[in-house]
C-alpha atoms as a PDB file:
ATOM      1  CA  UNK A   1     -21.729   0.990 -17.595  1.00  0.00           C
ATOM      2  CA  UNK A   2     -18.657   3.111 -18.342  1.00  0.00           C
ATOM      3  CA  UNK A   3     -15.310   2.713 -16.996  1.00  0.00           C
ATOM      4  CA  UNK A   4     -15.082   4.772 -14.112  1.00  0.00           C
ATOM      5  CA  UNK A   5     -18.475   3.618 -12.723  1.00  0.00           C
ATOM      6  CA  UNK A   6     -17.124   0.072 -12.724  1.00  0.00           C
ATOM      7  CA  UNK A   7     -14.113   1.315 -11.158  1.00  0.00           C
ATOM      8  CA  UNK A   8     -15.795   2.925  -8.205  1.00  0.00           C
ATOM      9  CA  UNK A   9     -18.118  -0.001  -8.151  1.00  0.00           C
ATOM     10  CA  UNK A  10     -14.919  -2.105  -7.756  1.00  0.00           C
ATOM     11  CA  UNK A  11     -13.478   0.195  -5.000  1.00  0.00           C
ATOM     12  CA  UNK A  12     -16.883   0.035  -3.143  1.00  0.00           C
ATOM     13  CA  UNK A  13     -17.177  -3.586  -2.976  1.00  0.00           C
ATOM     14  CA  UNK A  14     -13.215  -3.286  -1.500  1.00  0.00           C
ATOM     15  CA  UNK A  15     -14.512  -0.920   1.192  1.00  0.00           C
ATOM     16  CA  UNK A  16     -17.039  -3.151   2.612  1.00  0.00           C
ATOM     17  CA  UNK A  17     -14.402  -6.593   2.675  1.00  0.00           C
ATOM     18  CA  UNK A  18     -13.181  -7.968   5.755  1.00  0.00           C
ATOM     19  CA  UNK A  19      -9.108  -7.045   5.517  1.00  0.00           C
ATOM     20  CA  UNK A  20      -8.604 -11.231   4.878  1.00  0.00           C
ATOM     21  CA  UNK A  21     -10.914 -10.891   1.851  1.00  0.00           C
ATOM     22  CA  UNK A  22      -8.879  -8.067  -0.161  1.00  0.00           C
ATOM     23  CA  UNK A  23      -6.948  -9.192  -3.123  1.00  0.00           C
ATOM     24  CA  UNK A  24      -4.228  -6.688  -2.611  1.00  0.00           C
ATOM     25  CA  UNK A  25      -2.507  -6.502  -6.148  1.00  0.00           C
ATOM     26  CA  UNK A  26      -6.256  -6.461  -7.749  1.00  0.00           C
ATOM     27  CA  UNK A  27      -6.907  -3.812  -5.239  1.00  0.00           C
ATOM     28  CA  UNK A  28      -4.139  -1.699  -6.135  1.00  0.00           C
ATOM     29  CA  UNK A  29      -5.028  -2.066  -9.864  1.00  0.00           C
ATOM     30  CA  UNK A  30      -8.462  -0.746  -9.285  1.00  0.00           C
ATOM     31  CA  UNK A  31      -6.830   2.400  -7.387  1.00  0.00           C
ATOM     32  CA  UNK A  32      -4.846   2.887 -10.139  1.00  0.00           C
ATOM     33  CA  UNK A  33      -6.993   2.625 -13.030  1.00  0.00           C
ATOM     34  CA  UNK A  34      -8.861   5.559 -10.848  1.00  0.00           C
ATOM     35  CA  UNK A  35      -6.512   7.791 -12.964  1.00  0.00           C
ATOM     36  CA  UNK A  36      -6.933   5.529 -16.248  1.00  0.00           C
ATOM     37  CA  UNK A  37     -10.051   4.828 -16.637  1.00  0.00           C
ATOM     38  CA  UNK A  38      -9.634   4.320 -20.163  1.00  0.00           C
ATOM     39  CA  UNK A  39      -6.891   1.587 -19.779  1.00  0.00           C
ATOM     40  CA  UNK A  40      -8.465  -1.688 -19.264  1.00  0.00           C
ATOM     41  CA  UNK A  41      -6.881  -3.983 -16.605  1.00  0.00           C
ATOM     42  CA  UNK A  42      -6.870  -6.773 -18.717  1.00  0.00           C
ATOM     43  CA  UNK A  43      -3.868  -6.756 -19.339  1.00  0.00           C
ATOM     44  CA  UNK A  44      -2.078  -6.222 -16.100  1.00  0.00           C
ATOM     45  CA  UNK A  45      -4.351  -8.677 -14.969  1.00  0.00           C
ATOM     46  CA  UNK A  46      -2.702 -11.432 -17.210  1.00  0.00           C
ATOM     47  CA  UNK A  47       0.815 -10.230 -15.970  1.00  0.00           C
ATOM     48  CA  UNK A  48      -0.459 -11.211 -12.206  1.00  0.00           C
ATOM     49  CA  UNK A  49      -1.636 -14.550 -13.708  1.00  0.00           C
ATOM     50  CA  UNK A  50       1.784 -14.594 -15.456  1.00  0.00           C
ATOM     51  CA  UNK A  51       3.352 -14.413 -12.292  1.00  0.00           C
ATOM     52  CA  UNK A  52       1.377 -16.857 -10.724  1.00  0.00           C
ATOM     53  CA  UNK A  53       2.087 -19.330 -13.252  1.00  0.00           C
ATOM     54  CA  UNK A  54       6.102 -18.508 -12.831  1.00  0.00           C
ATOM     55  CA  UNK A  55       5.397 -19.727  -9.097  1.00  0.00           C
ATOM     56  CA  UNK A  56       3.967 -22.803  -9.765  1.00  0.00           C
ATOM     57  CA  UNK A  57       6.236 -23.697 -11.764  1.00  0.00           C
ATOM     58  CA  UNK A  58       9.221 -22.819  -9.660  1.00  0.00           C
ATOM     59  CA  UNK A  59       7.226 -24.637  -6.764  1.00  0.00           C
ATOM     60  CA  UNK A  60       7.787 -27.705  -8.658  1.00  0.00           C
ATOM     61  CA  UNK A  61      11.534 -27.564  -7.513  1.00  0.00           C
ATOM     62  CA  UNK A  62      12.376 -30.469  -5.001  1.00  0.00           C
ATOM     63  CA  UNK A  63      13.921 -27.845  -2.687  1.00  0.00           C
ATOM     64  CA  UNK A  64      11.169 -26.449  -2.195  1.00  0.00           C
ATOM     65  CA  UNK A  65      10.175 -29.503  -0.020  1.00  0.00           C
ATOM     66  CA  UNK A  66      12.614 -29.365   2.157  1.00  0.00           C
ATOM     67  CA  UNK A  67      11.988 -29.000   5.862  1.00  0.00           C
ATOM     68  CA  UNK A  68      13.046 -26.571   8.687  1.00  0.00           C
ATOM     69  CA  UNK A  69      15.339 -23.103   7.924  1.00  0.00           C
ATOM     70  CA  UNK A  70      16.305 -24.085   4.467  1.00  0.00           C
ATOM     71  CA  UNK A  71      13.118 -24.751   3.252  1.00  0.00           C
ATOM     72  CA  UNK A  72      12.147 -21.393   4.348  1.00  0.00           C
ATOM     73  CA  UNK A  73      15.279 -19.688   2.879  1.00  0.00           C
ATOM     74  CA  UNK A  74      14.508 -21.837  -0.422  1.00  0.00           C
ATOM     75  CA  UNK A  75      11.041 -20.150  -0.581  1.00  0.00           C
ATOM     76  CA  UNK A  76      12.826 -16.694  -0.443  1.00  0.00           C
ATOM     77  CA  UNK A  77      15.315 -17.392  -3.020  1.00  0.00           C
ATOM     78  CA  UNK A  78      12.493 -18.553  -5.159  1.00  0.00           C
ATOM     79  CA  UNK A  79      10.286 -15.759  -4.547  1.00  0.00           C
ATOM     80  CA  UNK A  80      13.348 -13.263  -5.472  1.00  0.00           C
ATOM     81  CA  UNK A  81      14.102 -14.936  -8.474  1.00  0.00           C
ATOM     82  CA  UNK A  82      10.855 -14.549  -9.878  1.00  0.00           C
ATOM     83  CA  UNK A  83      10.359 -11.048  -9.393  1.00  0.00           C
ATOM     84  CA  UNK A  84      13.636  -9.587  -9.146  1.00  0.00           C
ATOM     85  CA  UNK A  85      14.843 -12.279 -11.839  1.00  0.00           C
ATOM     86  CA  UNK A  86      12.350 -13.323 -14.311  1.00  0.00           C
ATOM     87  CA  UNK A  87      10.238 -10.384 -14.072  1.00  0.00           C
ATOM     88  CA  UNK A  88      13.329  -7.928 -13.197  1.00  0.00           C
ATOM     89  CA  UNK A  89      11.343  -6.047 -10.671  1.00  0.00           C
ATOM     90  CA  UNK A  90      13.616  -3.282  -9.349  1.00  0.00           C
ATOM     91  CA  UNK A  91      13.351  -0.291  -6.416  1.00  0.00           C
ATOM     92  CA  UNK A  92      13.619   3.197  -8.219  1.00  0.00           C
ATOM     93  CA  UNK A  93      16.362   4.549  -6.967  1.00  0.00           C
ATOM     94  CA  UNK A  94      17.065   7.487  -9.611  1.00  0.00           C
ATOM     95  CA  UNK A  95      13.167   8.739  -9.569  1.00  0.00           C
ATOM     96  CA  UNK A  96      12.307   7.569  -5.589  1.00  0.00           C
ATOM     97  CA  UNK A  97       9.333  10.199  -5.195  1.00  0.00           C
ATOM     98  CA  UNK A  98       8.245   9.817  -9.309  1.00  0.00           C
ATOM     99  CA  UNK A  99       4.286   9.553  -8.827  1.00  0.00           C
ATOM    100  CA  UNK A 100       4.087   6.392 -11.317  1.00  0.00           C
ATOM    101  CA  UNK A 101       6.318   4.594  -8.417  1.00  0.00           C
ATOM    102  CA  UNK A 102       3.126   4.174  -6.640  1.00  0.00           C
ATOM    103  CA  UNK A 103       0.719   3.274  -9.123  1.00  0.00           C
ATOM    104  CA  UNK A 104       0.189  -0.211 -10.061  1.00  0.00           C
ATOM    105  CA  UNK A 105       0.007  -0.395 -13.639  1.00  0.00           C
ATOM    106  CA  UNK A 106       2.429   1.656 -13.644  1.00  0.00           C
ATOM    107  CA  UNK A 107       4.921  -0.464 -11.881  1.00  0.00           C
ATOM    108  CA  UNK A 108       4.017  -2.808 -13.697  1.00  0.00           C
ATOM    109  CA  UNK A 109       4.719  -1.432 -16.788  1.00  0.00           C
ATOM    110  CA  UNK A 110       8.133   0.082 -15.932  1.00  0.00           C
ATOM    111  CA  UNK A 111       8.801  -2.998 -13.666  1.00  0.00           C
ATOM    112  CA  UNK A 112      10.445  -0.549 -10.594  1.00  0.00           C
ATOM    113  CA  UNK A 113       8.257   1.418  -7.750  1.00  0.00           C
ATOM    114  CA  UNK A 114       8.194   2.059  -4.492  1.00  0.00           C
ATOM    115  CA  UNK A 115       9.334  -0.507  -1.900  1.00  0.00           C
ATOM    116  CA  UNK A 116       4.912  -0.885  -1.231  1.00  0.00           C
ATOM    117  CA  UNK A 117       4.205  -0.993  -4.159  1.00  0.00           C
ATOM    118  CA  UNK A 118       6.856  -3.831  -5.166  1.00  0.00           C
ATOM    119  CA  UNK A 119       6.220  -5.549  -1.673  1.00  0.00           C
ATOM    120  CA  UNK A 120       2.064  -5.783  -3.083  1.00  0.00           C
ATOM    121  CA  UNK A 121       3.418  -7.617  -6.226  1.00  0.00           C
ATOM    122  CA  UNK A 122       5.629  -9.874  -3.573  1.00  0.00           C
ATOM    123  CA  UNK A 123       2.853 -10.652  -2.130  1.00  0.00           C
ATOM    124  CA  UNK A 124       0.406 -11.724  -4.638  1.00  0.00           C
ATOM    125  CA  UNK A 125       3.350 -13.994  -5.808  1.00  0.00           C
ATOM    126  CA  UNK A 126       3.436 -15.870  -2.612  1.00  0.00           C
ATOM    127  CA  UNK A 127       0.006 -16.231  -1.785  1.00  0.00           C
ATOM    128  CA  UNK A 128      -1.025 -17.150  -4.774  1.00  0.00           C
ATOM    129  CA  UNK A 129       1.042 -20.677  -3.533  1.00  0.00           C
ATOM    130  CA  UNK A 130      -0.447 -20.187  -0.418  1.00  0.00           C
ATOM    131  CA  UNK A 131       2.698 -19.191   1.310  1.00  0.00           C
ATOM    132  CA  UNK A 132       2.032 -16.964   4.449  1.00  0.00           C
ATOM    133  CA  UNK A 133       3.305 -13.463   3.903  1.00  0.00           C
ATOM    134  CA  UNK A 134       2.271  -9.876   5.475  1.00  0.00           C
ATOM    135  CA  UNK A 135       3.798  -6.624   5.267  1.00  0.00           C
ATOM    136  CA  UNK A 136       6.244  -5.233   7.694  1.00  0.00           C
ATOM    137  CA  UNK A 137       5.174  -1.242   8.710  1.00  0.00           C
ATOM    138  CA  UNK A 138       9.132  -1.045   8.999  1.00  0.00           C
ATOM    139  CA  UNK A 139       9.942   3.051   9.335  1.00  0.00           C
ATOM    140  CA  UNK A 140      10.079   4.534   6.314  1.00  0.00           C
ATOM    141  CA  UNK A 141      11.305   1.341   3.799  1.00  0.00           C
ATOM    142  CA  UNK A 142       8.483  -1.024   3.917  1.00  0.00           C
ATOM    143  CA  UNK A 143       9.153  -4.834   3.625  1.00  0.00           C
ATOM    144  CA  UNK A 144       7.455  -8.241   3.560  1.00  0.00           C
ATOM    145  CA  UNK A 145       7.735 -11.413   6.377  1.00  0.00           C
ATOM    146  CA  UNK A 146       8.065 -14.633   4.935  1.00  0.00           C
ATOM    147  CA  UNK A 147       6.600 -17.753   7.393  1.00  0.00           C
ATOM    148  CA  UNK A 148       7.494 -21.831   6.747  1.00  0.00           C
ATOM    149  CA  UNK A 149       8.075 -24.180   9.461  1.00  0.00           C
ATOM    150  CA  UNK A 150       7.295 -22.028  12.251  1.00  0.00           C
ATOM    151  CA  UNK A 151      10.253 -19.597  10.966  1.00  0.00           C
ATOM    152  CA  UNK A 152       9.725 -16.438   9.118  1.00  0.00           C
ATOM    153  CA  UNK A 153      12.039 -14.307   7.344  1.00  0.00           C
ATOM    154  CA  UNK A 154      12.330 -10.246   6.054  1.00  0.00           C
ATOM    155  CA  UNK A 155      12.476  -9.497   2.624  1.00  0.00           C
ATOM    156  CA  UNK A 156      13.249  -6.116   0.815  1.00  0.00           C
ATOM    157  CA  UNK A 157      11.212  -6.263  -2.624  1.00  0.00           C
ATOM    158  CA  UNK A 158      13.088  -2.885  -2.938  1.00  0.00           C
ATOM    159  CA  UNK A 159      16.412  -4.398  -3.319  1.00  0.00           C
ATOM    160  CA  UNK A 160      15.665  -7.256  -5.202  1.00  0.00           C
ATOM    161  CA  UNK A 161      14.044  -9.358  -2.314  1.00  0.00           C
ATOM    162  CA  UNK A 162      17.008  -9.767  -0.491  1.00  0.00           C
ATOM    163  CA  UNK A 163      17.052 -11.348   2.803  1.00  0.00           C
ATOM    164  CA  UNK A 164      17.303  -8.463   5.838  1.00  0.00           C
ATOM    165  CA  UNK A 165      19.056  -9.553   8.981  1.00  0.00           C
ATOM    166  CA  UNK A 166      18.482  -7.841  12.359  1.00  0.00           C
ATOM    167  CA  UNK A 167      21.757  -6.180  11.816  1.00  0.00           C
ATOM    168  CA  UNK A 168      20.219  -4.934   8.343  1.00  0.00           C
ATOM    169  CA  UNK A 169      17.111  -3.507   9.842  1.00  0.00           C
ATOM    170  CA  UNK A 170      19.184  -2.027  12.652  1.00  0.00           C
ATOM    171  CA  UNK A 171      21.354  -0.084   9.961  1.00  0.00           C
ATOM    172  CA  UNK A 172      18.057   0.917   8.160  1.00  0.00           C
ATOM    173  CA  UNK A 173      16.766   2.402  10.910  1.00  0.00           C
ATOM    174  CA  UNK A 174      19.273   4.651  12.306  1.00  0.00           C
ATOM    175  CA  UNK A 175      19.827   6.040   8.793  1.00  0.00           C
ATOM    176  CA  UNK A 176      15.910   7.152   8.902  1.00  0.00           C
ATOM    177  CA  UNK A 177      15.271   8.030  12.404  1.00  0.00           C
ATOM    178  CA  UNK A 178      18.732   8.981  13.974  1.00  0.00           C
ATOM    179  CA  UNK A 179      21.652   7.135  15.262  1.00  0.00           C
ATOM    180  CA  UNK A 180      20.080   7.174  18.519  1.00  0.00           C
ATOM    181  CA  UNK A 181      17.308   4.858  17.133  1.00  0.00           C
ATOM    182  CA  UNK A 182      17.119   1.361  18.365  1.00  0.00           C
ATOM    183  CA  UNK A 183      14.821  -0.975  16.955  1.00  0.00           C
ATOM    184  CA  UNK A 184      11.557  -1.781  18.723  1.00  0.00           C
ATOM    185  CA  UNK A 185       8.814  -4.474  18.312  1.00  0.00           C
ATOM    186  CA  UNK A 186       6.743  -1.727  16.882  1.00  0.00           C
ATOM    187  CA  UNK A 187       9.172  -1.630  13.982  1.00  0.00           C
ATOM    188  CA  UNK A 188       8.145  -5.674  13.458  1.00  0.00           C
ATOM    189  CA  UNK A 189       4.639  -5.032  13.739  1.00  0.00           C
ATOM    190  CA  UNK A 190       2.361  -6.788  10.766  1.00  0.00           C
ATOM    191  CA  UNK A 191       0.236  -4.495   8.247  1.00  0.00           C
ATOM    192  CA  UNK A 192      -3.006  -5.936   6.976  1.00  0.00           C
ATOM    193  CA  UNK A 193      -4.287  -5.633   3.676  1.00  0.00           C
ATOM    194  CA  UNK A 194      -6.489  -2.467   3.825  1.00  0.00           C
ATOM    195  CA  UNK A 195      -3.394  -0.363   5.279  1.00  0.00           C
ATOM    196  CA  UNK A 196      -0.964  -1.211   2.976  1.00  0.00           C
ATOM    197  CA  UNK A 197      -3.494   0.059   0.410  1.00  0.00           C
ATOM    198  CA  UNK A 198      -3.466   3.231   2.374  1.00  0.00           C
ATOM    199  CA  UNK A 199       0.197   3.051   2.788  1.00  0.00           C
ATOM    200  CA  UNK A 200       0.586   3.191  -1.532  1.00  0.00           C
ATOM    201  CA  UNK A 201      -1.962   5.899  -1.678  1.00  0.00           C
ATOM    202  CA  UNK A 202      -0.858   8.883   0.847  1.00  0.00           C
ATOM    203  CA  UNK A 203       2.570   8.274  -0.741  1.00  0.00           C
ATOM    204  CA  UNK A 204       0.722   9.787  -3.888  1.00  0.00           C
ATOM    205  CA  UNK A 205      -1.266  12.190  -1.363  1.00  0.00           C
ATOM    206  CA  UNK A 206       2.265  13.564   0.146  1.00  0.00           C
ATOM    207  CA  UNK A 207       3.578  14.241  -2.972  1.00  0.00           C
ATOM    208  CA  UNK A 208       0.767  15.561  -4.537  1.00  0.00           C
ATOM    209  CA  UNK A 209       0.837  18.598  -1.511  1.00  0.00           C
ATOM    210  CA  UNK A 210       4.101  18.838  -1.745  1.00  0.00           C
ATOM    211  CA  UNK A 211       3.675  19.803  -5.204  1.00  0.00           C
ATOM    212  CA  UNK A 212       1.091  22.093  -4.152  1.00  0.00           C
ATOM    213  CA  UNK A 213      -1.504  20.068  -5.881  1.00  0.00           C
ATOM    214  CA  UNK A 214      -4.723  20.291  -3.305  1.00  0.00           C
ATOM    215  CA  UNK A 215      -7.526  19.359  -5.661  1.00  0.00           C
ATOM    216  CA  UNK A 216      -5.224  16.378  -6.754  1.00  0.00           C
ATOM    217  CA  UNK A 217      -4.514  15.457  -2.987  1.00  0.00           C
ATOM    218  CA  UNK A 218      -8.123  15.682  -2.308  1.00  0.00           C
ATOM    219  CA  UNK A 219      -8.750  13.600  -5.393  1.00  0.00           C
ATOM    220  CA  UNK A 220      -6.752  10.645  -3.623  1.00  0.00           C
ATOM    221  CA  UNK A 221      -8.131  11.034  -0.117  1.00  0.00           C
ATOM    222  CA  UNK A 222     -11.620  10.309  -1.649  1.00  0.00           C
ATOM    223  CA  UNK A 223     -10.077   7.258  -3.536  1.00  0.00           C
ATOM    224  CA  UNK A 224      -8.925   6.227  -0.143  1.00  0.00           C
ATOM    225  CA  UNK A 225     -12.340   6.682   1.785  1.00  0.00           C
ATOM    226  CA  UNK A 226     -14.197   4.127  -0.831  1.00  0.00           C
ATOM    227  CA  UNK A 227     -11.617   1.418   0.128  1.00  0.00           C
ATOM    228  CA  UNK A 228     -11.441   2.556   3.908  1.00  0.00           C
ATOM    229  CA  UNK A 229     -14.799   4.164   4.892  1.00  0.00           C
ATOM    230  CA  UNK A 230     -13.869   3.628   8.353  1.00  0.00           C
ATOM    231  CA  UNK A 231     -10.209   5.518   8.700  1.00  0.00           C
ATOM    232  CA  UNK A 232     -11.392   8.822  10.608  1.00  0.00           C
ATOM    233  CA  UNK A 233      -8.125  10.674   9.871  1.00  0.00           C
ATOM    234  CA  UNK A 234      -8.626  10.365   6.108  1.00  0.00           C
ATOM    235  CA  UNK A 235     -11.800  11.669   6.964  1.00  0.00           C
ATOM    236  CA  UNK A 236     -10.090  14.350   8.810  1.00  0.00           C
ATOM    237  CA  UNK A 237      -7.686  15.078   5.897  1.00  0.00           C
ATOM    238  CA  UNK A 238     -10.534  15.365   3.551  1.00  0.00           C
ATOM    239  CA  UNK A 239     -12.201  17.613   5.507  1.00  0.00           C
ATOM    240  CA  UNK A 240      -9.306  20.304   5.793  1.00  0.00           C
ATOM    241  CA  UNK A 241      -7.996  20.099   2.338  1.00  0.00           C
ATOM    242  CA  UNK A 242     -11.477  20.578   1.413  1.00  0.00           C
ATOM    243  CA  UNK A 243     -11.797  23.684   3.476  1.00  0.00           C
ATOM    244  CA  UNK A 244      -8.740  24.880   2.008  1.00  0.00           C
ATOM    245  CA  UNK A 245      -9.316  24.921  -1.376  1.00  0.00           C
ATOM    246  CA  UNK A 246     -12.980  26.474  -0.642  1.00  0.00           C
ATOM    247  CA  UNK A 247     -15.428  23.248  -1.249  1.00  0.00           C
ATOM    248  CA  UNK A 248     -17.442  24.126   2.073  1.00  0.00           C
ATOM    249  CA  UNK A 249     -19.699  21.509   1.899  1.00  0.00           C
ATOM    250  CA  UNK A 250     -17.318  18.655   1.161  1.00  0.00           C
ATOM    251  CA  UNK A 251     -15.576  19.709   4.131  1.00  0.00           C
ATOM    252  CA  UNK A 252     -18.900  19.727   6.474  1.00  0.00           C
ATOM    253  CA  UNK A 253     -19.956  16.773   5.412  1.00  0.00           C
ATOM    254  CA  UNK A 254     -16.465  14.853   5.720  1.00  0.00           C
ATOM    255  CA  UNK A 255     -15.197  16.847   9.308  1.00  0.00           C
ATOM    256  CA  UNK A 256     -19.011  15.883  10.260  1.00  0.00           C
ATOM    257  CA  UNK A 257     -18.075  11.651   9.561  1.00  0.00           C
ATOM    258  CA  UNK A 258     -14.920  12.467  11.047  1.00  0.00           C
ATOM    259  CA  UNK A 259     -16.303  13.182  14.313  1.00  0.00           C
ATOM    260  CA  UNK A 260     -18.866   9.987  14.370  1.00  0.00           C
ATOM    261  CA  UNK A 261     -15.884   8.008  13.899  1.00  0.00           C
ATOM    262  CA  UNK A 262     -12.770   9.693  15.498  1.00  0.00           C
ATOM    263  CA  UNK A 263     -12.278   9.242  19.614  1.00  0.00           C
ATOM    264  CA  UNK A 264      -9.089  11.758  19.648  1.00  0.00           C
ATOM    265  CA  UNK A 265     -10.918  14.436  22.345  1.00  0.00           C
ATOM    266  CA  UNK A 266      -8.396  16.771  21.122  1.00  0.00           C
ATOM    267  CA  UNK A 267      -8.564  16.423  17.319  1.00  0.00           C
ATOM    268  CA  UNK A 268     -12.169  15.982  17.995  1.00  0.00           C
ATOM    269  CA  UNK A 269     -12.101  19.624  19.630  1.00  0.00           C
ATOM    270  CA  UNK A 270     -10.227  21.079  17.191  1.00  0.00           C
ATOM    271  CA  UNK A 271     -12.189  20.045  14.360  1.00  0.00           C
ATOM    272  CA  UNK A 272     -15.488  20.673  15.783  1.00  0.00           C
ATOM    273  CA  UNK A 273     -14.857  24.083  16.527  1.00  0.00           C
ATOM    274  CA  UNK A 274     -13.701  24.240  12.349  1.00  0.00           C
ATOM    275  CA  UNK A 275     -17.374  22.747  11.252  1.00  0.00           C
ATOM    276  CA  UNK A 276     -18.970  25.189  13.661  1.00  0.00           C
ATOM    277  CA  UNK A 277     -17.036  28.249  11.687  1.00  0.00           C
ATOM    278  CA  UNK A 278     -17.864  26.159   8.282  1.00  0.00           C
ATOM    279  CA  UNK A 279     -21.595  25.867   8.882  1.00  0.00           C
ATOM    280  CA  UNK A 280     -21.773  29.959   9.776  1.00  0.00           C
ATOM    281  CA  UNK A 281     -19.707  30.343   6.237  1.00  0.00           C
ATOM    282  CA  UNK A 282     -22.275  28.424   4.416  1.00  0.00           C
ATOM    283  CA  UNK A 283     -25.406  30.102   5.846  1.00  0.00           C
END
């Protein structure tokens, strides 16, 4: 069996896991090696297991232990320490919208990314102690929540896992949205596993059409649809970009899953009324 099969294989097997069951940062590898198929994950394998090992042994720490607010604060010192310290994990700031800053191995190899892509290597380092951590759908940056003693705590894995206050988010916010912007518990609201995977990938998909790169873009939102079978508006997006760059019968046959999935009545409308005019085009 040759590379890509067992890649697609892998990404299969992701798409029919409950959320809980996804191991995110072996997830993301398998999305990235999509591109690679040539590069084994071995190796960026080990560097997980590296990182693992780094926990365990900072867990070892009689600080650790401690109870209440500062064991929780403990936990996030540790957990920045090992990734922005000992592994020297960093944001990009110079090359923010640099394709590789969503790609896994990638990241991995140039030890910066995107602030998802980071935050999925901050949290395989915590769980893999069994700490509770989830990503934060924050607008625009996206961050991790930390949880001991019935506390919990934001981190920014894009600025070396520093601790964000509400006065912090606040700040973040109105820089994205407007001044106006207040924050809401929307802007709190967890992210399971499966959408941060589709969080990393239409960050490629964005920048791939804004490059003007369709077959690319439609390259990723089939890459998405083997880890996410059920997410109607990638089925959606398939279908148009599909129709755009002239593959008729991709387009029918993703617009036509889009519509046994999707209960929008207007999108529904608007894209039936698009596989009507495909299915006269391909007669």
């Amino acid at each position: 069996m040759n590379g890509s099969v067992d890649i697609e294989a892998d990404l299969n097997h992701i798409g029919a896991q409950a959320d809980a069951e996804i191991d995110l940062a072996e997830a993301a590898l398998a999305l990235a090696a999509v591109s690679r198929p040539e590069i084994g994950r071995h190796p960026y394998r080990a560097h997980l297991a590296a990182i693992a090992d780094a926990m365990k042994q900072a867990s070892i720490l009689p600080v650790l232990a401690e109870a209440g607010s500062v064991g929780l604060e403990a936990r996030c010192h540790t957990l920045a320490d090992i990734m922005a310290g000992e592994f020297s994990y960093r944001g990009d700031r110079v090359n923010y919208d640099d394709l590789q800053n969503a790609d896994l191995m990638r990241v991995i190899d140039r030890r910066q990314g995107l602030p998802v892509a980071l935050a999925i290597l901050y949290i395989h380092a915590a769980r893999s102690l069994g700490w509770a951590v989830e990503g934060v759908n924050f607008p625009g940056h996206f961050v991790i929540r930390l949880f001991h003693d019935g506390k919990a705590a934001i981190l920014d894995p894009f600025d070396g896992g520093r601790i964000l206050e509400t006065g912090d988010l606040r700040q973040r916010l109105k820089s994205t949205i407007g001044e106006t912007a207040e924050l809401q518990p929307s802007h709190y609201a967890a992210i399971g596993n499966r959408d941060i995977l589709l969080r990393l990938q239409n960050n490629i998909k964005v920048r791939l059409i804004q490059d003007g790169d369709l077959p690319g873009a439609a390259a990723v939102v089939e890459r998405i649809l083997l880890v996410a079978p059920e997410a109607s508006g990638f089925w959606r997006e398939a279908g148009l970009i599909h129709s755009r760059l002239g593959n008729l019968l991709a387009a029918k046959l993703a617009l036509s899953r889009f519509l046994e999935l999707a209960d929008n009545e207007a999108q529904r409308h608007q894209v039936a009324r698009l596989l009507q005019d495909i299915t006269q085009r391909l007669q």
